[in-house]
Protein backbone atom coordinates (compact mmCIF):
# COMPACT_ATOMS: atom_id res chain seq x y z
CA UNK A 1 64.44 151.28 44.13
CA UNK A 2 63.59 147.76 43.69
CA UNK A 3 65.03 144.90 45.42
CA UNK A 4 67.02 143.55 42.57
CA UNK A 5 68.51 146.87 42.24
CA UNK A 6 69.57 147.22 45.15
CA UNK A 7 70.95 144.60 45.17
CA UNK A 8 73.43 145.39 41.86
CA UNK A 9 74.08 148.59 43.32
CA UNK A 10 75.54 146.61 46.19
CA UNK A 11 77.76 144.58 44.46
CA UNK A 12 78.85 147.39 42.12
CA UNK A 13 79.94 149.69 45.46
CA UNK A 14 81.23 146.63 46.98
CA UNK A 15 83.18 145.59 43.70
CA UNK A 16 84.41 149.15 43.63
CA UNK A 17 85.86 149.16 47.34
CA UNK A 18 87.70 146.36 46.80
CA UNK A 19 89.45 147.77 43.78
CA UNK A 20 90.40 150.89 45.18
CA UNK A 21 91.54 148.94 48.37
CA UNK A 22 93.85 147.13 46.03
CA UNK A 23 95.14 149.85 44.11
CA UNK A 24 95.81 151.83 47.44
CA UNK A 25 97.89 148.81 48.37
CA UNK A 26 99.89 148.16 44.92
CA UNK A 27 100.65 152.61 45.12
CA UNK A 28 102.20 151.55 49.26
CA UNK A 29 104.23 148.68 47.55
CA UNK A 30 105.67 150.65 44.82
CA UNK A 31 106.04 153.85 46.61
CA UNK A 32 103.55 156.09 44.88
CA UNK A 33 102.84 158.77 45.63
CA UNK A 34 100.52 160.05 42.51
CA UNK A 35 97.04 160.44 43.75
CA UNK A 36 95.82 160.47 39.86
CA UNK A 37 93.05 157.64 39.38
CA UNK A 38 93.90 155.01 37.78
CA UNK A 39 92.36 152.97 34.58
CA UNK A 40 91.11 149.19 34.63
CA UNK A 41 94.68 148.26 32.93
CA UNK A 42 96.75 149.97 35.64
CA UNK A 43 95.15 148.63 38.23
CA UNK A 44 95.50 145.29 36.58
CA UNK A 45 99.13 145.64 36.20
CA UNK A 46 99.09 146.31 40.13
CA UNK A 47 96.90 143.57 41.24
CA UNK A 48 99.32 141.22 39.19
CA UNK A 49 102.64 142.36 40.28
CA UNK A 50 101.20 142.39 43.67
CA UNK A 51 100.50 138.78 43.43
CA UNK A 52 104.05 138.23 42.06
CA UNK A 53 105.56 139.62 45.14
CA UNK A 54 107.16 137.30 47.88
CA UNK A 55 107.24 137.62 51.18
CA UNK A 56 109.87 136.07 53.54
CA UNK A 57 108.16 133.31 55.69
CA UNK A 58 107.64 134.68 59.24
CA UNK A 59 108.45 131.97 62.15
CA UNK A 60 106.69 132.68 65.06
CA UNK A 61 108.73 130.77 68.09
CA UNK A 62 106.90 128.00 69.43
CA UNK A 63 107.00 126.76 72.60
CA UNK A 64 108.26 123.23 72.92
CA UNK A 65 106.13 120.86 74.31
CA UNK A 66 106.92 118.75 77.10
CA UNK A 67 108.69 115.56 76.17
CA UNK A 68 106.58 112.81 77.60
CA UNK A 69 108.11 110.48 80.54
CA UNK A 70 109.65 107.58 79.85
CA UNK A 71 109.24 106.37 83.01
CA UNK A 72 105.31 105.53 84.40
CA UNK A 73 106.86 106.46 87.92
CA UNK A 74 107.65 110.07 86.75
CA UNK A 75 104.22 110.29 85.23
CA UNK A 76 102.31 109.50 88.48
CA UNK A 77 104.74 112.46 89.61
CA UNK A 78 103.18 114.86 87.70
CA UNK A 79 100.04 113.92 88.49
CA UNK A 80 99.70 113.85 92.31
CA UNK A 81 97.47 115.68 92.88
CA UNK A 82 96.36 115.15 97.10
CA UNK A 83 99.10 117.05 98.88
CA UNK A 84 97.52 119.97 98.41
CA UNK A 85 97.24 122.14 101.71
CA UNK A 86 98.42 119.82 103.59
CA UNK A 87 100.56 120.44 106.17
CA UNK A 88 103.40 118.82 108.14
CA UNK A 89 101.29 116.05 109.89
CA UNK A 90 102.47 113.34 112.48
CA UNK A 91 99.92 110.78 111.18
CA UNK A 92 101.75 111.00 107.93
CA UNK A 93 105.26 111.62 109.09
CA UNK A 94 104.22 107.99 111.30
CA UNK A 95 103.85 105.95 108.10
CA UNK A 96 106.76 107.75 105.97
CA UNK A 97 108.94 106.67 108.67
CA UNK A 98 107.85 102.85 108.54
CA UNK A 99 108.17 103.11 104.75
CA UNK A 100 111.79 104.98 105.31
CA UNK A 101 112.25 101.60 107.33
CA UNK A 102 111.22 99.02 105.23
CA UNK A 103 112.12 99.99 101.33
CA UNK A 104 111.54 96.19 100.26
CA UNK A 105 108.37 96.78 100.32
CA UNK A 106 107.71 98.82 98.33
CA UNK A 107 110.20 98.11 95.98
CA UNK A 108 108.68 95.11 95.82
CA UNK A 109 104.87 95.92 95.47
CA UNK A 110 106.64 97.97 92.34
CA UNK A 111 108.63 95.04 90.59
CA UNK A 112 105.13 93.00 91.09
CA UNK A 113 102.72 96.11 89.75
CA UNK A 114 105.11 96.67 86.74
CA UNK A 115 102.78 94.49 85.18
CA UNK A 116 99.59 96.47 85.97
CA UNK A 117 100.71 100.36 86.86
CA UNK A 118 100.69 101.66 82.74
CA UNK A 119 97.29 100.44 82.49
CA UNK A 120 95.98 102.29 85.59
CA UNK A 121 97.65 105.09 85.44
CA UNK A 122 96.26 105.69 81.95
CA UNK A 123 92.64 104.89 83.08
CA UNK A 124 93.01 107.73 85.93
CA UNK A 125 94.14 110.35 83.97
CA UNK A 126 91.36 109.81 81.30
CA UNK A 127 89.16 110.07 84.61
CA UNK A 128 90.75 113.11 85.37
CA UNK A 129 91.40 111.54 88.71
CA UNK A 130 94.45 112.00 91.27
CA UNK A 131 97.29 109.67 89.72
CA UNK A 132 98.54 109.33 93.72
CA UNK A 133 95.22 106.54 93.14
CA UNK A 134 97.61 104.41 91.49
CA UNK A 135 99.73 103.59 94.70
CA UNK A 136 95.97 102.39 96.50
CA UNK A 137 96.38 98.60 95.09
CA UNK A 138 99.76 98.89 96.44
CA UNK A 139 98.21 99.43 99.85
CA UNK A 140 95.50 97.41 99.69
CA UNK A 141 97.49 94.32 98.27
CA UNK A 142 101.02 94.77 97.67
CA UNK A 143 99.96 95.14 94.12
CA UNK A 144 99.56 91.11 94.31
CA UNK A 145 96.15 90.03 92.09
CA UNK A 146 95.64 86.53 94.09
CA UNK A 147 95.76 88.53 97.70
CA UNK A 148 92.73 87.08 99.82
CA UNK A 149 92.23 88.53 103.30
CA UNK A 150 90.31 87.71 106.21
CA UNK A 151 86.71 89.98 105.42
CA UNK A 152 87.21 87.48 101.95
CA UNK A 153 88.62 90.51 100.24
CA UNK A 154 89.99 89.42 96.41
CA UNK A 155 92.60 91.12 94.07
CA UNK A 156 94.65 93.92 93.53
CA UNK A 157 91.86 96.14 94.79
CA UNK A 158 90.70 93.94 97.16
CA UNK A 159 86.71 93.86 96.76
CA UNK A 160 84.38 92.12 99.46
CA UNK A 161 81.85 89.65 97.51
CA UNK A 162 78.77 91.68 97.58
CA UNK A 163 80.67 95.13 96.39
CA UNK A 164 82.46 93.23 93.64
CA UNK A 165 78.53 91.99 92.43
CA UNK A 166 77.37 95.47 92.89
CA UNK A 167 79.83 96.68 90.82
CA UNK A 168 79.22 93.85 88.10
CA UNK A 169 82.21 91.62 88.75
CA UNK A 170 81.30 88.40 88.01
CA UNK A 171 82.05 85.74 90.79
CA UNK A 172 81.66 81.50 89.68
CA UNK A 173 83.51 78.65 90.05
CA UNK A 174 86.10 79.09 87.45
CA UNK A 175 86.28 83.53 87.50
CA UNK A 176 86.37 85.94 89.85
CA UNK A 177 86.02 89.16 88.15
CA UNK A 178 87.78 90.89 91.63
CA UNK A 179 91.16 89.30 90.44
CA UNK A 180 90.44 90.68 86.63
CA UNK A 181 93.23 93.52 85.94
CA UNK A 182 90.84 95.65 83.78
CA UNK A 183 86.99 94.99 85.02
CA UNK A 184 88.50 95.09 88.60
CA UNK A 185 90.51 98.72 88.38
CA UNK A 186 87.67 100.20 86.34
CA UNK A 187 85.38 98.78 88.86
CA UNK A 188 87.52 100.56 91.30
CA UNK A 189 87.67 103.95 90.37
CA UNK A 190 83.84 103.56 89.92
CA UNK A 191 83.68 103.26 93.19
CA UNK A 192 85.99 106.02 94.19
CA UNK A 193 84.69 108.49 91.68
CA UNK A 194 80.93 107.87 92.93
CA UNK A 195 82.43 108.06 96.45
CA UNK A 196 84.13 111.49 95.47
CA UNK A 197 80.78 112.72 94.54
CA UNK A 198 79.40 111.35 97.23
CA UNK A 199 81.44 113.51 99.69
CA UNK A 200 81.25 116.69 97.82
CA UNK A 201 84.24 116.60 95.64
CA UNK A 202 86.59 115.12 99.27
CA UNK A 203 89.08 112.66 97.81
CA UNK A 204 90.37 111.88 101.37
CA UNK A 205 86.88 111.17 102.75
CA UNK A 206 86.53 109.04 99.62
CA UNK A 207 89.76 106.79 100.14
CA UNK A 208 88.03 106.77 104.00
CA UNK A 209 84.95 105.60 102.81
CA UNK A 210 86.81 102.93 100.65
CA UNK A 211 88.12 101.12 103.24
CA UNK A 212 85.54 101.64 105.90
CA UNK A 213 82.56 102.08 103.91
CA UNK A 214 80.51 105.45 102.95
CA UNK A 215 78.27 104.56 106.19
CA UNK A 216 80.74 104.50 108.67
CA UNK A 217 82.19 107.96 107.56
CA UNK A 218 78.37 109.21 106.83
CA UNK A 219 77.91 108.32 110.71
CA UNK A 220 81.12 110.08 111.89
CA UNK A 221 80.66 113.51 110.26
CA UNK A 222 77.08 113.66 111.34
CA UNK A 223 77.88 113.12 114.62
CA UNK A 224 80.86 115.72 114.46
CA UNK A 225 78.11 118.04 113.11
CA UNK A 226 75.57 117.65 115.84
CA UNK A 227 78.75 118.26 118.63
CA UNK A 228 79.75 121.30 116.36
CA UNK A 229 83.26 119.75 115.57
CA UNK A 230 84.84 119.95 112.27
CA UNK A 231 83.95 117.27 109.69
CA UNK A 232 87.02 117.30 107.73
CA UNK A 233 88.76 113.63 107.68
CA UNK A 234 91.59 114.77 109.83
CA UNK A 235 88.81 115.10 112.94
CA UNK A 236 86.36 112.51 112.54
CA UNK A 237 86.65 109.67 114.89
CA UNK A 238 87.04 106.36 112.30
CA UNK A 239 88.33 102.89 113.28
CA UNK A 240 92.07 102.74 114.00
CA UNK A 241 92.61 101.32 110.49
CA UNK A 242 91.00 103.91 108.18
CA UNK A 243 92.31 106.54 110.09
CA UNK A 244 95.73 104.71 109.36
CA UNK A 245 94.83 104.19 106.01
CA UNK A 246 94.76 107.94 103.89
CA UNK A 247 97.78 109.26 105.61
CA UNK A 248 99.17 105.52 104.54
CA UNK A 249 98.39 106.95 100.98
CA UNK A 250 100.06 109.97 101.44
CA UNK A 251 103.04 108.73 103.07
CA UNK A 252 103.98 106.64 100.15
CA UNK A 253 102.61 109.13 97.54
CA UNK A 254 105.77 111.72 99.03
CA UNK A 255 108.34 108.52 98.98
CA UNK A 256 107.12 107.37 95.52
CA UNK A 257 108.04 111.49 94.99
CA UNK A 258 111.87 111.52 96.10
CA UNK A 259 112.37 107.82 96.58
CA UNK A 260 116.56 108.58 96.97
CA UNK A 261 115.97 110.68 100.04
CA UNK A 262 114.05 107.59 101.78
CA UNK A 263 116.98 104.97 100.64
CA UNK A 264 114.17 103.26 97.83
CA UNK A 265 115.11 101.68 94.83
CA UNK A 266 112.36 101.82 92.05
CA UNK A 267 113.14 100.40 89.36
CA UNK A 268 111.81 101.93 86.26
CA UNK A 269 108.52 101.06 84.30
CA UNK A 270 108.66 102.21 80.64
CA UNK A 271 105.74 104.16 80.02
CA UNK A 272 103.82 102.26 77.50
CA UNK A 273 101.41 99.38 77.56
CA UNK A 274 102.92 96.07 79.19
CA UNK A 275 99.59 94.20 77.77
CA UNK A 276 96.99 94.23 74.94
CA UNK A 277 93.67 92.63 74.69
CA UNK A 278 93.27 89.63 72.56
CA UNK A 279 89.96 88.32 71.14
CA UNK A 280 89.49 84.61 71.82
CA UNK A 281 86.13 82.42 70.75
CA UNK A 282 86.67 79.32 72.80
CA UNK A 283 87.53 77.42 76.11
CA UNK A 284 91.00 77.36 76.41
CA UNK A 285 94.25 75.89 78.48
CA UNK A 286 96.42 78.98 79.63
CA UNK A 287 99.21 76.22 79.62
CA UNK A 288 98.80 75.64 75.79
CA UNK A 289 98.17 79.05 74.93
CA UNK A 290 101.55 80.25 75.82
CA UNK A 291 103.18 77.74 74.27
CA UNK A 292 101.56 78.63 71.00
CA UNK A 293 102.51 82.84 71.74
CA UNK A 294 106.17 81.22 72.85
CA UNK A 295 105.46 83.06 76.67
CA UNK A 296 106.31 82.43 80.09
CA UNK A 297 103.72 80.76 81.43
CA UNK A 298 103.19 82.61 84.95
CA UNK A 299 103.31 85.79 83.36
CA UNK A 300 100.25 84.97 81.44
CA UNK A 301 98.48 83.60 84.10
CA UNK A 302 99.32 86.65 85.97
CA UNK A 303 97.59 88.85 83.56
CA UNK A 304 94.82 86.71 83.43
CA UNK A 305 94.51 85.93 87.37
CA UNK A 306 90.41 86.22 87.35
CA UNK A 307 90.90 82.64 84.95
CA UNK A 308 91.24 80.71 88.89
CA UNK A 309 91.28 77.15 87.43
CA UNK A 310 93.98 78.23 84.53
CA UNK A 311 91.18 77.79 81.74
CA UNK A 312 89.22 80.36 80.17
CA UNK A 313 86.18 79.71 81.65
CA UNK A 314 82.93 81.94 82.60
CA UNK A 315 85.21 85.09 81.69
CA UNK A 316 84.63 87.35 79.42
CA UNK A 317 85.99 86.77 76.02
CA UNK A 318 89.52 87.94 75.94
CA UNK A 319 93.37 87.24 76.93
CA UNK A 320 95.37 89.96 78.24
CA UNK A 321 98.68 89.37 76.32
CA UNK A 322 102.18 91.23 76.85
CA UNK A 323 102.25 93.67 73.87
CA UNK A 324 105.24 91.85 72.05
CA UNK A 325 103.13 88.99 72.08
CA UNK A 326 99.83 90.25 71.21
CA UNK A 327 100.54 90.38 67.05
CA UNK A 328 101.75 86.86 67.46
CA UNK A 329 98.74 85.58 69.65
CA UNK A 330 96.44 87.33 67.25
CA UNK A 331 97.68 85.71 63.88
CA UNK A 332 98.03 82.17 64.93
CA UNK A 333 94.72 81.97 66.56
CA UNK A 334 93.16 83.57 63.28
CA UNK A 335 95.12 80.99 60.96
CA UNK A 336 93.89 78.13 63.02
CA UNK A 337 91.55 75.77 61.61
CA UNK A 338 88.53 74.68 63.65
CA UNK A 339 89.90 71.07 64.65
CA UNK A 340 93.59 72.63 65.56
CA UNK A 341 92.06 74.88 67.76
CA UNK A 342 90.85 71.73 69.85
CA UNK A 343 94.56 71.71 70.74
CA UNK A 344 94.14 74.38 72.86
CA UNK A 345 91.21 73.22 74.37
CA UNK A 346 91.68 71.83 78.53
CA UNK A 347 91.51 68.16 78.05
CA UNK A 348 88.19 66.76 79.12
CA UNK A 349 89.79 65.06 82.13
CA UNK A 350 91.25 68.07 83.30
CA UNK A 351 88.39 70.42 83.00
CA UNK A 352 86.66 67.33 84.80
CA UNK A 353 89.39 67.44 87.44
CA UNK A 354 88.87 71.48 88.28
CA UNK A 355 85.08 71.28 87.91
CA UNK A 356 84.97 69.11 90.96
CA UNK A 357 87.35 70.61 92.85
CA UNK A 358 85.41 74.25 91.96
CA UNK A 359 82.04 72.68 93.16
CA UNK A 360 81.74 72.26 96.64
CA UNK A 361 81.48 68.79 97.98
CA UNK A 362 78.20 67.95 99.11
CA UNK A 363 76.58 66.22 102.05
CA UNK A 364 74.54 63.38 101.65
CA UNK A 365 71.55 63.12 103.59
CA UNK A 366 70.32 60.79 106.43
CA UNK A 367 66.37 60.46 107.11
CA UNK A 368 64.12 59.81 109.99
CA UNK A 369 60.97 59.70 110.90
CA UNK A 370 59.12 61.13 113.88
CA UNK A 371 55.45 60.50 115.39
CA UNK A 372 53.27 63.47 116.05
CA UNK A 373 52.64 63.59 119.89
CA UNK A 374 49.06 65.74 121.34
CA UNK A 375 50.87 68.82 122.13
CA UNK A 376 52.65 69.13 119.53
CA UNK A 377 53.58 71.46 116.93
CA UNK A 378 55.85 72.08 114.26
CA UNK A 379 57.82 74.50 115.86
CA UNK A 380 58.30 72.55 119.09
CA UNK A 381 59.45 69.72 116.81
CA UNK A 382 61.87 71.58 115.00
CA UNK A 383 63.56 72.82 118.61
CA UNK A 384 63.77 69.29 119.88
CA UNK A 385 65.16 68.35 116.30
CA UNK A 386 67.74 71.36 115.37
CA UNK A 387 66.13 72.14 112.29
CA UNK A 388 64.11 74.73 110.83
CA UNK A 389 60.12 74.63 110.83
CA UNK A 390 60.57 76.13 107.12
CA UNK A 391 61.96 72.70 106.73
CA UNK A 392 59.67 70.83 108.14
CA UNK A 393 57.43 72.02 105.98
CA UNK A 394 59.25 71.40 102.68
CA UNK A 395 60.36 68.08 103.48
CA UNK A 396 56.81 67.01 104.42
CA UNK A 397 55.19 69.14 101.98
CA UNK A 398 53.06 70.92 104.33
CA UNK A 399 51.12 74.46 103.76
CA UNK A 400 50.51 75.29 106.96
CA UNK A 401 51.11 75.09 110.61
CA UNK A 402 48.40 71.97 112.10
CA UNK A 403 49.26 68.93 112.63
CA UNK A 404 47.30 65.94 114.00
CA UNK A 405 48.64 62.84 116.75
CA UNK A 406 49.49 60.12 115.31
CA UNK A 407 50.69 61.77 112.19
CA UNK A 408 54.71 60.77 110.91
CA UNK A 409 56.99 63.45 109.83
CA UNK A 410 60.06 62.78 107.62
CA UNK A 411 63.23 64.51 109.27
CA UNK A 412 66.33 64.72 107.29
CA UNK A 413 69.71 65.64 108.43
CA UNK A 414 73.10 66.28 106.74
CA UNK A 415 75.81 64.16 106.60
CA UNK A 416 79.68 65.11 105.67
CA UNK A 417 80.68 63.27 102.26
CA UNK A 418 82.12 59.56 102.54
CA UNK A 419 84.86 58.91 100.58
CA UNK A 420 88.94 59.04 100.76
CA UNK A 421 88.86 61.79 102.62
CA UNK A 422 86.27 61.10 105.10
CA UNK A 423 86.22 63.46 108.49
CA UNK A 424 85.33 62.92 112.32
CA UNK A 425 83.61 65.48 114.06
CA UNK A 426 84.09 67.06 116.85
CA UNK A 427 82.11 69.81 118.57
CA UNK A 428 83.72 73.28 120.02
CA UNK A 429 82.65 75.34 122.14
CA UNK A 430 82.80 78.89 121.53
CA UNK A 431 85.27 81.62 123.82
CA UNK A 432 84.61 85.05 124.55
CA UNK A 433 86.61 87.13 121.50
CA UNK A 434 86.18 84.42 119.07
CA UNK A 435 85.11 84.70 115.52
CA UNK A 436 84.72 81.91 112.30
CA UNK A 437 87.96 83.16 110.95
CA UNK A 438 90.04 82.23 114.03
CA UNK A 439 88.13 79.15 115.25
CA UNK A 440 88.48 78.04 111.21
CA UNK A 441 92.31 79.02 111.62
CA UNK A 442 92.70 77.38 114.94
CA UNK A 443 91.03 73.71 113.58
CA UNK A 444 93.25 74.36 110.12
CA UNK A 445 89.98 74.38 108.02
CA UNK A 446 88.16 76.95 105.70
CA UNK A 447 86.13 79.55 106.87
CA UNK A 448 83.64 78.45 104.05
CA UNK A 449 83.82 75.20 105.32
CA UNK A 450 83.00 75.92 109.42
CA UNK A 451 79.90 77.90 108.01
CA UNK A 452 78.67 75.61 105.69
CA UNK A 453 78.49 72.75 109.29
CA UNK A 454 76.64 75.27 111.47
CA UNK A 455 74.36 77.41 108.76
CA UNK A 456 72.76 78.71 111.90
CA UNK A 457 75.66 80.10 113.78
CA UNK A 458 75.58 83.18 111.87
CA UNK A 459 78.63 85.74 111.55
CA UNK A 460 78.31 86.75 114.81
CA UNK A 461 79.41 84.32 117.20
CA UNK A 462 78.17 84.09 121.04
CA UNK A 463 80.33 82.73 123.88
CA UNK A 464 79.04 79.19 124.87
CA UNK A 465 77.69 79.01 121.20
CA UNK A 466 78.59 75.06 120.26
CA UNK A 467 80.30 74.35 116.87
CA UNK A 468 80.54 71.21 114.52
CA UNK A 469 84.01 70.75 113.02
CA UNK A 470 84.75 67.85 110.44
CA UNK A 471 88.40 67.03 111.25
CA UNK A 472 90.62 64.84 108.36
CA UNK A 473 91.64 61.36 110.10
């Protein structure tokens, strides 16, 4: 048989099942019970009354799904995700207690992240990440964007310099991308997720390594390892405040849970966006641009907290905007023409103003001049002078190291800035458990200050060590 036949043969049997599995179906319908075969017109006449026949819709129950929370602190409820196996534990009990004790706090640290929480929360659970990680800013900073602490920490997740460059948050004169709300938190659980991974899927070794740093915990469970001790982060010996800081965590995590047994008040956060993202072009005044959305002021600025001199400046090209705002924002700036958009623009003399007081004020310079004695040599020179032989050589524009008698050397050093607010110096010596913040705190100056007068006294300061300090008059 050829292959064309075949194939008709095929469809005829397969043609002919399907009528016979209809006409067995239209003889169940109509009860009969005749097993005669039927002709083409019969088993028309079945086929259509068959198709005239109605059913009675079948409902199959369905399962309600959960109504979502209205509240964003009931969400992060059914999300926690760390108290897992764990067991009563004093360490936590320790800080539930001074929590139990002092409800303003976090009562507060809520009121202040009501701005912020919506926005994190939904970034965590589209990380698939523990939403117990949205209580860490209120750790870290009382849920407070401007917080600066002593190790120069910045922001609701309070980033050193250097991580908040590795992590591509841009630090100048008139940003800091550690106070932005969104590049900061995404930043963040960068960090932590990497950190996660890091430590083999261990979210409390990761929150250990956030605050002290994946070395110092790297360094704690190998040396648990070689002395045969367990490595989880309940055993490893870590400074006093990391091993403060995850049962911290968990501690509020269990208030947050059943704040009414602990005497807290949270107040709730609707659970929806607080802020949108608005697309802006040019340079603008924070002041002026609430006026023309008809918003408070603060509140803007405190969605926009990275902006440090008020202006849009060095930042990336966006306002964060309260959601009833946003439309508002959106249209006027889009009906705008080019010279009423100058409105909004900082006035020259005020963008003048905060450039100077962003740039740091600068020394001036005072030169000398020094005769090369037989004997010497730059390095000699530079001891008896306090300066570096690097400089030497840049400020006489020397290649190498030889230098004849006779020969004159141009010596520069620095000079504090004259002006109104010209300073005296005075020198200090250093104490034994001194460090820049404190002698900076005990002179009422900035750290940034007390290290930019001594470049050479390094971080690390040595008892006897002698310090310049310009004093206001």
């Amino acid at each position: 048989m050829s292959s064309n036949s075949r194939r008709t043969f095929n469809s005829v049997a397969l043609t002919r099942l399907a009528q016979a599995s209809a006409l067995a179906l239209a003889a169940t319908l109509v009860g009969c019970q005749s097993t005669r075969q039927l002709d083409e017109s019969e088993s028309v006449r079945a086929h259509n009354y068959q198709a005239r026949m109605k059913q009675k819709p079948v409902f199959i129950p369905v399962k309600q799904a959960e109504q979502e929370p209205q509240d964003v602190w009931e969400r992060m409820r059914q999300g926690f995700a760390l108290q897992d196996n764990i067991a009563v534990n004093p360490r936590i009990e320790q800080q539930r207690l001074w929590f139990a004790s002092n409800p303003s706090f976090l009562e507060t640290a809520g009121d202040r992240g009501s701005l912020y929480i919506h926005y994190i929360v939904e970034r965590l659970e589209e990380r698939d990440m523990p939403l117990e990680l949205a209580l860490l800013p209120a750790i870290e900073s009382a849920y407070n964007p401007m917080a600066y602490s002593r190790a120069h920490a910045v922001g609701l997740w309070q980033f050193i310099p250097s991580t908040g460059r590795y992590f591509n948050l841009r630090q100048t004169r008139f940003y800091d991308g550690r106070r932005d709300i969104t590049a900061s938190t995404n930043a963040a659980l960068d960090y932590l997720t990497r950190l996660h991974d890091m430590f083999n899927g261990d979210w409390l070794l990761a929150l250990a390594a956030y605050n002290a740093g994946e070395g110092t915990v790297s360094r704690a469970i190998e040396r648990n390892e070689r002395l045969g001790l367990p490595t989880d982060y309940w055993n490893l010996p870590l400074p006093q405040e990391t091993r403060d800081y995850v049962p911290k965590l968990l501690a509020l995590s269990q208030v947050v849970m059943t704040p009414q047994a602990y005497g807290v008040n949270l107040n709730p956060i609707a659970n929806e966006p607080y802020f949108e993202a608005v697309a802006i072009k040019d340079r603008l005044d924070l002041s002026r641009v609430a006026a023309l959305a008809d918003m408070d002021e603060d509140e803007l600025f405190q969605l926009n907290p990275a902006f440090k001199k008020r202006m849009t400046v060095d930042g990336p090209q966006q306002l964060l905007v309260p959601t009833a705002k946003a439309q508002l924002l959106t249209t006027s700036l889009s009906n705008m023409k080019p010279e009423e958009l100058l409105s909004l623009q900082p006035k020259k003399a005020v963008f003048d103003a905060a450039l100077a007081e962003a740039t740091p004020r600068t020394s001036t310079t005072r030169s000398s001049r020094y005769r090369v004695k037989r004997g010497d040599n730059l390095a000699s020179i530079a001891r008896a002078n306090k300066v570096s032989v690097k400089d030497l050589q840049r400020w006489n524009k020397l290649s190498g190291h030889g230098l004849k008698a006779g020969q004159t050397l141009v010596m520069q050093s620095a000079q504090p800035a004259q002006g109104k607010d010209q300073k005296k110096s005075t020198q200090y010596k250093v104490r034994k458990g001194d460090s820049l913040y404190l002698v900076a705190k005990r002179f009422n100056v900035e750290m940034q200050h007390l290290k930019r007068w001594n470049p050479r006294s390094g971080h690390a300061l040595k008892p006897g060590q002698t310090l310049t300090v310009y004093l206001p008059h």
